[in-house]
PDB file of N, CA and C in Angstrom:
ATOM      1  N   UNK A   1     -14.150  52.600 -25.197  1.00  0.00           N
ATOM      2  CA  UNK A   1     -14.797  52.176 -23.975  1.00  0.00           C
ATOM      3  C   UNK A   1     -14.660  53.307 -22.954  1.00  0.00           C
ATOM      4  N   UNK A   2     -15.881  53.950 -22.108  1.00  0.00           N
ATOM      5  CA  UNK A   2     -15.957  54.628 -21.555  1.00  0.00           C
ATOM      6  C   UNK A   2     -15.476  54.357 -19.897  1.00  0.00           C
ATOM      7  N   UNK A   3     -15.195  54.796 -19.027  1.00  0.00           N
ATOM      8  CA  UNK A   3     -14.507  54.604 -17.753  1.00  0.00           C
ATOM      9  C   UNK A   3     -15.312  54.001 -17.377  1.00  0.00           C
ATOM     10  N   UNK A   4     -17.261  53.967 -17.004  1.00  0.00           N
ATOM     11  CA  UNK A   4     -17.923  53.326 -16.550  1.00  0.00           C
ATOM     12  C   UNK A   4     -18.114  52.099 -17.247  1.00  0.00           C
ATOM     13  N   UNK A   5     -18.079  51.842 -18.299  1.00  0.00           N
ATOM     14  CA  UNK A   5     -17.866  50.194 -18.577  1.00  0.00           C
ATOM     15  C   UNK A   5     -16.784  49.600 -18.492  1.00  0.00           C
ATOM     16  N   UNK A   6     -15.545  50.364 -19.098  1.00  0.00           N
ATOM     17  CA  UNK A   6     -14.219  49.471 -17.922  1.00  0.00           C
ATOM     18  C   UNK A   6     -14.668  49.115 -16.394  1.00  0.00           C
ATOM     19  N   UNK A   7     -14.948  49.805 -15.620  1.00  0.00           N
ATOM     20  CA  UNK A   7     -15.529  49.738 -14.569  1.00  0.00           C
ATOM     21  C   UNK A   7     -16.718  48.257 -14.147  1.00  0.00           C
ATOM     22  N   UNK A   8     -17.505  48.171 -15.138  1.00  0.00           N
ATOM     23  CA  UNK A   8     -17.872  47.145 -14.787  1.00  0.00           C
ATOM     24  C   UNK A   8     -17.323  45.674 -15.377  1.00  0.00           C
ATOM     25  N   UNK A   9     -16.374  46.323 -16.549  1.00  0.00           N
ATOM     26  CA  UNK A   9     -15.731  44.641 -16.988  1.00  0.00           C
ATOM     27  C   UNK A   9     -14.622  44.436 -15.977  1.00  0.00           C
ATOM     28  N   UNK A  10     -14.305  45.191 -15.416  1.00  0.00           N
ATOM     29  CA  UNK A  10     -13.308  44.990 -14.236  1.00  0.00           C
ATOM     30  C   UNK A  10     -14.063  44.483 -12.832  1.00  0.00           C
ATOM     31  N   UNK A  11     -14.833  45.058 -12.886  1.00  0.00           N
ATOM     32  CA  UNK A  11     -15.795  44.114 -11.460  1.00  0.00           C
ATOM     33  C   UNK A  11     -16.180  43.005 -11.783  1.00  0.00           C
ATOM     34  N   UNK A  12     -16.871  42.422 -12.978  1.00  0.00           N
ATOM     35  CA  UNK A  12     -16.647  41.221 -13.811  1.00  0.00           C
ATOM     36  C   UNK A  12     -15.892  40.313 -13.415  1.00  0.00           C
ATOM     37  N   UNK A  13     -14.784  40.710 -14.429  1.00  0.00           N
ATOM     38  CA  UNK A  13     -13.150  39.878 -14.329  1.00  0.00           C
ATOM     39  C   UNK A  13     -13.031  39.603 -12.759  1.00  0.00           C
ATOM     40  N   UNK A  14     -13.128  40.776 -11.642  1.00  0.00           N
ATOM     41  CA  UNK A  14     -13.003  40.219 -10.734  1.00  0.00           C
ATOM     42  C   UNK A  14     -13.525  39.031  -9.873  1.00  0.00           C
ATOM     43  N   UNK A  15     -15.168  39.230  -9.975  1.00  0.00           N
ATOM     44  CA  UNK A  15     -15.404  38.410  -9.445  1.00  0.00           C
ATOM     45  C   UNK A  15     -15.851  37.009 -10.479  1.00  0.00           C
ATOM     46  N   UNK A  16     -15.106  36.717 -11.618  1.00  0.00           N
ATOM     47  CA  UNK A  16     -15.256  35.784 -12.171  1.00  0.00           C
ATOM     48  C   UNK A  16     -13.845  34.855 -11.696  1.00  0.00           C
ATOM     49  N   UNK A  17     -12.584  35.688 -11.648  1.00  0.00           N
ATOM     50  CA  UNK A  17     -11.533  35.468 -10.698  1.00  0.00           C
ATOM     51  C   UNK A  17     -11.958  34.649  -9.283  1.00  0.00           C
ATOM     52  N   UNK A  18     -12.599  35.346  -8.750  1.00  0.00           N
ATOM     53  CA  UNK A  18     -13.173  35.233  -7.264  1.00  0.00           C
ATOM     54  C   UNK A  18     -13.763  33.470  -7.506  1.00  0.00           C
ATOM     55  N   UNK A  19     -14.700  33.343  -8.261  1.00  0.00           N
ATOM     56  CA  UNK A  19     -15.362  32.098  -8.182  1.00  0.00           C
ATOM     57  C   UNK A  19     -14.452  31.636  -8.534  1.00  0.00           C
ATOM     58  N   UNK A  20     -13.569  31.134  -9.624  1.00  0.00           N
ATOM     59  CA  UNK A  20     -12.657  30.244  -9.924  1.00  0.00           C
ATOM     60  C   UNK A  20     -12.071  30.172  -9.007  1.00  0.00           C
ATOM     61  N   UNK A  21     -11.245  30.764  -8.404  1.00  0.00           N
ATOM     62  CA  UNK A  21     -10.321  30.550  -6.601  1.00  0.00           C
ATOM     63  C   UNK A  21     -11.002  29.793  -6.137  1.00  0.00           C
ATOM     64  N   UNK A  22     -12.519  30.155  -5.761  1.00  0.00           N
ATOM     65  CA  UNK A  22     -13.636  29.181  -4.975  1.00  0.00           C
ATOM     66  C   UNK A  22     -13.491  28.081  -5.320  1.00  0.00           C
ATOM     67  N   UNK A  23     -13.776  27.816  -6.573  1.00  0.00           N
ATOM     68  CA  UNK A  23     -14.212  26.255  -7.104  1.00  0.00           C
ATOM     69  C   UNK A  23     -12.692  24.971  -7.034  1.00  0.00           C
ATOM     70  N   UNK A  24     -11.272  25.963  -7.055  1.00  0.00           N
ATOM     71  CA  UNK A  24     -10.247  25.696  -6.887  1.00  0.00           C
ATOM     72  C   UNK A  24      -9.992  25.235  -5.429  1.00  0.00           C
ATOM     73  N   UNK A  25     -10.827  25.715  -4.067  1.00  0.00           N
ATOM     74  CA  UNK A  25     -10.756  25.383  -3.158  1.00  0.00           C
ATOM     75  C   UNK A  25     -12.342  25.441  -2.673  1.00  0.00           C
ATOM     76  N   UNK A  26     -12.701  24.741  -2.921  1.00  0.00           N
ATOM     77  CA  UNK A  26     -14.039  24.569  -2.699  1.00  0.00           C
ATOM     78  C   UNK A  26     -14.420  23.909  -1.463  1.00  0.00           C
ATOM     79  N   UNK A  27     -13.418  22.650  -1.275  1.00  0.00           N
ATOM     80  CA  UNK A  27     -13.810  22.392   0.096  1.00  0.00           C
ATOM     81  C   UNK A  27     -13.752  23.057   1.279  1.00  0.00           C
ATOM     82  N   UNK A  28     -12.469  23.826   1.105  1.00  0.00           N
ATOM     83  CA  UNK A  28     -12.465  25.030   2.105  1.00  0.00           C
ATOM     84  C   UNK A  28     -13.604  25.883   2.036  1.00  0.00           C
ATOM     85  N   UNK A  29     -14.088  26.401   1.476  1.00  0.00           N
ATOM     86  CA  UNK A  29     -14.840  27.139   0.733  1.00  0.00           C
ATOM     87  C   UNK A  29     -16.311  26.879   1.712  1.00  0.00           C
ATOM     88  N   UNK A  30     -16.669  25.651   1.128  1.00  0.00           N
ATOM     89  CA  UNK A  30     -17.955  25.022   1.940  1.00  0.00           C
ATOM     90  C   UNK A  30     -17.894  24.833   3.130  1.00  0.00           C
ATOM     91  N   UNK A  31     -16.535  24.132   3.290  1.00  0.00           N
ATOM     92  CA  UNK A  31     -16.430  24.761   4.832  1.00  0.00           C
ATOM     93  C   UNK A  31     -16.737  25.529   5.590  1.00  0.00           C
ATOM     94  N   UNK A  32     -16.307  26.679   4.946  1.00  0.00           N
ATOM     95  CA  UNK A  32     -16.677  28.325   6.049  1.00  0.00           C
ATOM     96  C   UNK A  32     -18.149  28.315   5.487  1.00  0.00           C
ATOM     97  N   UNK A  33     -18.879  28.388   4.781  1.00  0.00           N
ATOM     98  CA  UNK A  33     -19.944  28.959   4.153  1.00  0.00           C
ATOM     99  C   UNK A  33     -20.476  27.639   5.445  1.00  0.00           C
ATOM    100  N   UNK A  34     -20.349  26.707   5.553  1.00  0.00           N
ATOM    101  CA  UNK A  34     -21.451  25.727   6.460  1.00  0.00           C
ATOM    102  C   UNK A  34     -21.272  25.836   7.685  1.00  0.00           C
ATOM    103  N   UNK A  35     -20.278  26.297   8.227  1.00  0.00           N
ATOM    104  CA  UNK A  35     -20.358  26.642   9.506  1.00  0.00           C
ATOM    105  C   UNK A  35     -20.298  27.762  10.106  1.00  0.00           C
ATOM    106  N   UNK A  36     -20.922  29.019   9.179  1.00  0.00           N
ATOM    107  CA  UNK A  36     -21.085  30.318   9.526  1.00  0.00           C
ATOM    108  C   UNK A  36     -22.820  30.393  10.067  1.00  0.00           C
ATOM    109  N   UNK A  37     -22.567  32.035  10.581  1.00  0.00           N
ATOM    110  CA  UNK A  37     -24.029  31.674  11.054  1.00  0.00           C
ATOM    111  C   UNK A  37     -25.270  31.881  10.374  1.00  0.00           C
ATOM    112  N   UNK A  38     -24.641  32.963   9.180  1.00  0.00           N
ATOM    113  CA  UNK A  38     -25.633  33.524   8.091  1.00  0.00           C
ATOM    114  C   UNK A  38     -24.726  34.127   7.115  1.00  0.00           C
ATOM    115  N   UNK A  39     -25.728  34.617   5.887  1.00  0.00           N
ATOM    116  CA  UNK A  39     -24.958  34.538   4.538  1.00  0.00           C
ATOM    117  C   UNK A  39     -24.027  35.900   5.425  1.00  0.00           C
ATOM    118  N   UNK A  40     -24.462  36.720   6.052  1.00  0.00           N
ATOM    119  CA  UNK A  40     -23.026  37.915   6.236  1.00  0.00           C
ATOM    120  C   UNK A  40     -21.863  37.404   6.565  1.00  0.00           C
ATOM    121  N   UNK A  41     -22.201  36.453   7.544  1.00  0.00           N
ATOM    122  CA  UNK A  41     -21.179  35.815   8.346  1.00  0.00           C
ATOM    123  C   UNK A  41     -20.354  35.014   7.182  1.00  0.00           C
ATOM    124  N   UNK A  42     -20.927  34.650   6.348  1.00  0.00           N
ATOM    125  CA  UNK A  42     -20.467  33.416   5.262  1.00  0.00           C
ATOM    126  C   UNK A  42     -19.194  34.479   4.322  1.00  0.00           C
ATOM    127  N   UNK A  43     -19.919  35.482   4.357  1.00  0.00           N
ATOM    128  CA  UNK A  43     -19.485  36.488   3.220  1.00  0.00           C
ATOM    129  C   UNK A  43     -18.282  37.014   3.652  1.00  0.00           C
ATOM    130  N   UNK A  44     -18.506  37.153   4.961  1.00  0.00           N
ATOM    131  CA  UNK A  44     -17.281  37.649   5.843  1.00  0.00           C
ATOM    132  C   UNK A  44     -16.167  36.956   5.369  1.00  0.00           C
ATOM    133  N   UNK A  45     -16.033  35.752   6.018  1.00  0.00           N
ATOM    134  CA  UNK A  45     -15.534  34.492   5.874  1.00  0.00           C
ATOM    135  C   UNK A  45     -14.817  34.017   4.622  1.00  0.00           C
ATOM    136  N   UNK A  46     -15.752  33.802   4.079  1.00  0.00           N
ATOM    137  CA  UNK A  46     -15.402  33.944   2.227  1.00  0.00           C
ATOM    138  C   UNK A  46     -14.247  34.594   1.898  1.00  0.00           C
ATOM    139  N   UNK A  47     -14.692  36.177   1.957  1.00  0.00           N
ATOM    140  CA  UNK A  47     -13.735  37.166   1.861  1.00  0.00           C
ATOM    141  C   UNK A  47     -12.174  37.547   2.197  1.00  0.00           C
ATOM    142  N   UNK A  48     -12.615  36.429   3.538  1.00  0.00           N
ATOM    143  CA  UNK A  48     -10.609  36.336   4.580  1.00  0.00           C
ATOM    144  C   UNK A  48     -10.254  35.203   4.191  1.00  0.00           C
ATOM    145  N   UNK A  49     -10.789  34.627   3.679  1.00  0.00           N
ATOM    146  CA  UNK A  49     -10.502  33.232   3.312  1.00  0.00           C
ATOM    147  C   UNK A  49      -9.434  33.220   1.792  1.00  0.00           C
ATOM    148  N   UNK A  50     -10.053  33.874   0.998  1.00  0.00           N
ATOM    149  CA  UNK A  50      -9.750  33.966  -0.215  1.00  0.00           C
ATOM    150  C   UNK A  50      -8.752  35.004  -0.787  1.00  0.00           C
ATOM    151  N   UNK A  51      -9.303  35.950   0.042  1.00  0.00           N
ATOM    152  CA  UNK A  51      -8.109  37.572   0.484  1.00  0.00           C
ATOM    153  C   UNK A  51      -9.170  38.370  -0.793  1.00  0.00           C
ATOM    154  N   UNK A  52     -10.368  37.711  -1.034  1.00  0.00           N
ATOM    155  CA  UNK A  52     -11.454  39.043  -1.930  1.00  0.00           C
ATOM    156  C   UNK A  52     -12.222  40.247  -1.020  1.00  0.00           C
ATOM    157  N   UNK A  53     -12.389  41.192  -1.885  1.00  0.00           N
ATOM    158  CA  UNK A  53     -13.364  41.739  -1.605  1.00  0.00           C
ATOM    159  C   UNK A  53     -15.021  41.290  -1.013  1.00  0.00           C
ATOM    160  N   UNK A  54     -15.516  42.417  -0.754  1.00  0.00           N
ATOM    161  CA  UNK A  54     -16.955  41.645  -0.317  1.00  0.00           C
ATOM    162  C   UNK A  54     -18.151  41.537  -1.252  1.00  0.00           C
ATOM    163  N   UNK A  55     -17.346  42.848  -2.444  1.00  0.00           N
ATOM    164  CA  UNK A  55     -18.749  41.767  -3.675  1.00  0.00           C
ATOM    165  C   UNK A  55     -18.220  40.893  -4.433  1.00  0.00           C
ATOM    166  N   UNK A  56     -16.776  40.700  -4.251  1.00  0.00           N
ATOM    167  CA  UNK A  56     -16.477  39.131  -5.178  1.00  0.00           C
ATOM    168  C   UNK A  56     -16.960  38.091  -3.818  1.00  0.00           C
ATOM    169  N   UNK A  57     -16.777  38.311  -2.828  1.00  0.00           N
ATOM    170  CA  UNK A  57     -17.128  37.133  -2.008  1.00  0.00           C
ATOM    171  C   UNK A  57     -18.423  37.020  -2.166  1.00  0.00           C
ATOM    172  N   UNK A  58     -19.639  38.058  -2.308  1.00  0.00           N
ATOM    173  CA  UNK A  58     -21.189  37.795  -2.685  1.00  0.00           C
ATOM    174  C   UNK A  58     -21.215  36.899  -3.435  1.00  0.00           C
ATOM    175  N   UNK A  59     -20.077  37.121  -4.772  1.00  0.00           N
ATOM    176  CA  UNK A  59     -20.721  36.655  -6.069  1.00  0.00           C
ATOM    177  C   UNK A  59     -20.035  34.857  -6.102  1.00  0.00           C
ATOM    178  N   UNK A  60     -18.818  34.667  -4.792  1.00  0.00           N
ATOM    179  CA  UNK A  60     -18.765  33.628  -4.782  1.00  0.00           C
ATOM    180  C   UNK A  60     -20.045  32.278  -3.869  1.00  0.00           C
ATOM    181  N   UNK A  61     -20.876  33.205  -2.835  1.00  0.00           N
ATOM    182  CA  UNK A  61     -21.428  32.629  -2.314  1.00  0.00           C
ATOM    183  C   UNK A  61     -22.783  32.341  -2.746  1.00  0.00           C
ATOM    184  N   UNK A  62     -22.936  33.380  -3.802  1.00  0.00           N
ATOM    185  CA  UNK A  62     -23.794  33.020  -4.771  1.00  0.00           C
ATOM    186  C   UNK A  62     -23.910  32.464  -5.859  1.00  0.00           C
ATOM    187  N   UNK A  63     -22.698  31.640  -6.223  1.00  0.00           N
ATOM    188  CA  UNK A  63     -22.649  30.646  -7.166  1.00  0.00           C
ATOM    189  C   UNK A  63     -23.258  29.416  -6.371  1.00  0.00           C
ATOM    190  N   UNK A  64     -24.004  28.699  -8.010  1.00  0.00           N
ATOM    191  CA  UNK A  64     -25.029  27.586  -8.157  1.00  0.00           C
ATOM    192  C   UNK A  64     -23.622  26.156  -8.003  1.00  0.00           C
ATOM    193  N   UNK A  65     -24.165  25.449  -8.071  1.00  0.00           N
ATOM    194  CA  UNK A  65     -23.057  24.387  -7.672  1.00  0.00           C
ATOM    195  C   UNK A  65     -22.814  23.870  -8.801  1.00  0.00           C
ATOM    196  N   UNK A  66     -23.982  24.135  -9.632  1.00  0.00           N
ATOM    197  CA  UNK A  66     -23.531  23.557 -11.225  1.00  0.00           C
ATOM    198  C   UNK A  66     -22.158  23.979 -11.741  1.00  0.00           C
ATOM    199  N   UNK A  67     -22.194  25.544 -11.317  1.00  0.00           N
ATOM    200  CA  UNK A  67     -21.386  26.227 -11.765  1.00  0.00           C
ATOM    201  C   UNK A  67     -19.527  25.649 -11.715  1.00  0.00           C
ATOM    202  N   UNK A  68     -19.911  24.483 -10.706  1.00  0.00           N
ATOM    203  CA  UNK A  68     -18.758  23.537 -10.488  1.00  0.00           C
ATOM    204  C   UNK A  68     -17.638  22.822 -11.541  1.00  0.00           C
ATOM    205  N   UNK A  69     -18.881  22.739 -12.583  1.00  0.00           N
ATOM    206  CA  UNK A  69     -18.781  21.424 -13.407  1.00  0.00           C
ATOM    207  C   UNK A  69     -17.519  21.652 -14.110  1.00  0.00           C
ATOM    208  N   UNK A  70     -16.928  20.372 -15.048  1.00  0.00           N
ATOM    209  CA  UNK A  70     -16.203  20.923 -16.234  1.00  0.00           C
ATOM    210  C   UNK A  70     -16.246  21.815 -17.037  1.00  0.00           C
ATOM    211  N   UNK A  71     -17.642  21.968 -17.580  1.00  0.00           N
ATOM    212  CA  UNK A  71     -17.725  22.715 -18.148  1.00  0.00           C
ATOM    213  C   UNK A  71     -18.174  23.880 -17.984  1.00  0.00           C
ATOM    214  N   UNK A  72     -18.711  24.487 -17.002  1.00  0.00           N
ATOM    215  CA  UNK A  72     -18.852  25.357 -16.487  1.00  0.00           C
ATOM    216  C   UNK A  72     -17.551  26.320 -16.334  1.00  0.00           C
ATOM    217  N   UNK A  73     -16.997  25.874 -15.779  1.00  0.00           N
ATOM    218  CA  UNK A  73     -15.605  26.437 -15.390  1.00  0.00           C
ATOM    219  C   UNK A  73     -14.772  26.847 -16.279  1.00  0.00           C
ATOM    220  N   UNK A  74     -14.883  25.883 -17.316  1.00  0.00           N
ATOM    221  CA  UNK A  74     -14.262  26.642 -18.814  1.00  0.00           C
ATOM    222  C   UNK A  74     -15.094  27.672 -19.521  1.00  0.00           C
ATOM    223  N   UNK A  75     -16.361  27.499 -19.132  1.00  0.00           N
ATOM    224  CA  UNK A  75     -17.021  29.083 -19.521  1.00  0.00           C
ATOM    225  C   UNK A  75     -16.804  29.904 -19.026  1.00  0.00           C
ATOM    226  N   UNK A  76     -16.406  30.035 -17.387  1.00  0.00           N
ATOM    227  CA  UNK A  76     -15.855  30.977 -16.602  1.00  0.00           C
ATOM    228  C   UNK A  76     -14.569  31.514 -17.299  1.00  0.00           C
ATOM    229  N   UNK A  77     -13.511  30.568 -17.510  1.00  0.00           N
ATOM    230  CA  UNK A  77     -12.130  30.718 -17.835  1.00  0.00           C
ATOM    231  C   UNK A  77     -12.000  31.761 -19.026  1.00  0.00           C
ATOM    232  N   UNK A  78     -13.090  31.163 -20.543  1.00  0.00           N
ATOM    233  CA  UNK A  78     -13.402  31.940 -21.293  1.00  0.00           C
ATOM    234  C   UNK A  78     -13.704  33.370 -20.772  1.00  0.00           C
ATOM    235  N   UNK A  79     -14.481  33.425 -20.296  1.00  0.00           N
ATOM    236  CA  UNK A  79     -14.935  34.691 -19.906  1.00  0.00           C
ATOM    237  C   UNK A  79     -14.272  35.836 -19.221  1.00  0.00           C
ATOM    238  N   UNK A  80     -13.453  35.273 -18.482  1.00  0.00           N
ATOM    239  CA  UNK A  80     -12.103  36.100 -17.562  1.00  0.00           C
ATOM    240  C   UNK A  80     -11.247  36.462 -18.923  1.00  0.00           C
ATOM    241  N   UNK A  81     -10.998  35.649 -19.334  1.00  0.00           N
ATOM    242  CA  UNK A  81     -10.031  35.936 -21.052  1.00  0.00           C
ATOM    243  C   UNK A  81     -10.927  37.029 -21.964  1.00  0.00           C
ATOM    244  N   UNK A  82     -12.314  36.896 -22.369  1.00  0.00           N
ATOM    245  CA  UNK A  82     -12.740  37.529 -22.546  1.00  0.00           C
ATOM    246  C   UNK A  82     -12.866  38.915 -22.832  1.00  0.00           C
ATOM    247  N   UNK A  83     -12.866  38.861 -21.257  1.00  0.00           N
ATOM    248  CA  UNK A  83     -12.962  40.684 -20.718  1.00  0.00           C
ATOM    249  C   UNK A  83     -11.759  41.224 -20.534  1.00  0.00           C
ATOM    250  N   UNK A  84     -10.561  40.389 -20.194  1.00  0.00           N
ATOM    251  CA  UNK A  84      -9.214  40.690 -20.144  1.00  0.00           C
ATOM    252  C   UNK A  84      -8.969  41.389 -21.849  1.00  0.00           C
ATOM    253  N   UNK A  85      -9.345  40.779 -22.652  1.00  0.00           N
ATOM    254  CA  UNK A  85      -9.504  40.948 -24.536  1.00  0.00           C
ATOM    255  C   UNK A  85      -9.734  42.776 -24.446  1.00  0.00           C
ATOM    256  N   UNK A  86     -10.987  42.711 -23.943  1.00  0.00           N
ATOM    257  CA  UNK A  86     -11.999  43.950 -24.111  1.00  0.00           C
ATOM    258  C   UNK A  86     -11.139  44.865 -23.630  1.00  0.00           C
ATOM    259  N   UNK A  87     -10.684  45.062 -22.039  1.00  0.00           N
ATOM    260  CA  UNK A  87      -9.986  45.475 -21.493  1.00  0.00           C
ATOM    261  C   UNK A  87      -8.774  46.305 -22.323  1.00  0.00           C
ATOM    262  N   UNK A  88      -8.330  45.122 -22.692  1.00  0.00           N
ATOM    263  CA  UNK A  88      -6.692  45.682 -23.349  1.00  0.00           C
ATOM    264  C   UNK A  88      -6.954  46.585 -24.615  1.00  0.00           C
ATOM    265  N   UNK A  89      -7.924  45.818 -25.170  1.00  0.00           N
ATOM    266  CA  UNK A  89      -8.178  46.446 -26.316  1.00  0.00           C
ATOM    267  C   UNK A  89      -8.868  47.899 -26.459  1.00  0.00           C
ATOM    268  N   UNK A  90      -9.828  48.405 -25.453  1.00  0.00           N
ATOM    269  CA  UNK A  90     -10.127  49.952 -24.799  1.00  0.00           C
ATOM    270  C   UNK A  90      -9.482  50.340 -23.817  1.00  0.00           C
TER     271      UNK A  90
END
């Protein structure tokens, strides 16, 4: 594995990290996102909220709500494991 695809399975992992925190506190979550004034403001927010960065906070404010579900979330979980796999293994 070359540095630029570590690179992106690590931005990955991160913000697959990032949403799970979200969905873990979600009400907080919706909170700030509904009483901000726009998605920057949301993103802002997001970001201090959670202690992420600002493209894991994108990628949390851009999760679908489905993405909530039971099962959803264990596809997430998979997937953080996943790339953690890939990771170790290059």
């Amino acid at each position: 594995m070359d540095d630029a695809q570590r690179g992106k399975l690590e931005q990955r992992r991160g913000e697959m990290k990032a949403v799970l925190a979200a969905i873990e506190r979600r009400h907080e979550v919706a909170d700030v996102v509904y009483s901000s004034s726009d998605a920057d403001d949301a993103r802002r927010r997001v970001s201090k909220l959670l202690g992420i960065e600002a493209g894991e906070a994108e990628a949390v404010i851009s999760t679908q709500f489905r993405r909530f579900s039971d099962r959803e979330r264990s596809v997430l979980v998979e997937e953080v494991d996943d790339i953690a796999r890939a990771l170790s293994a290059g």
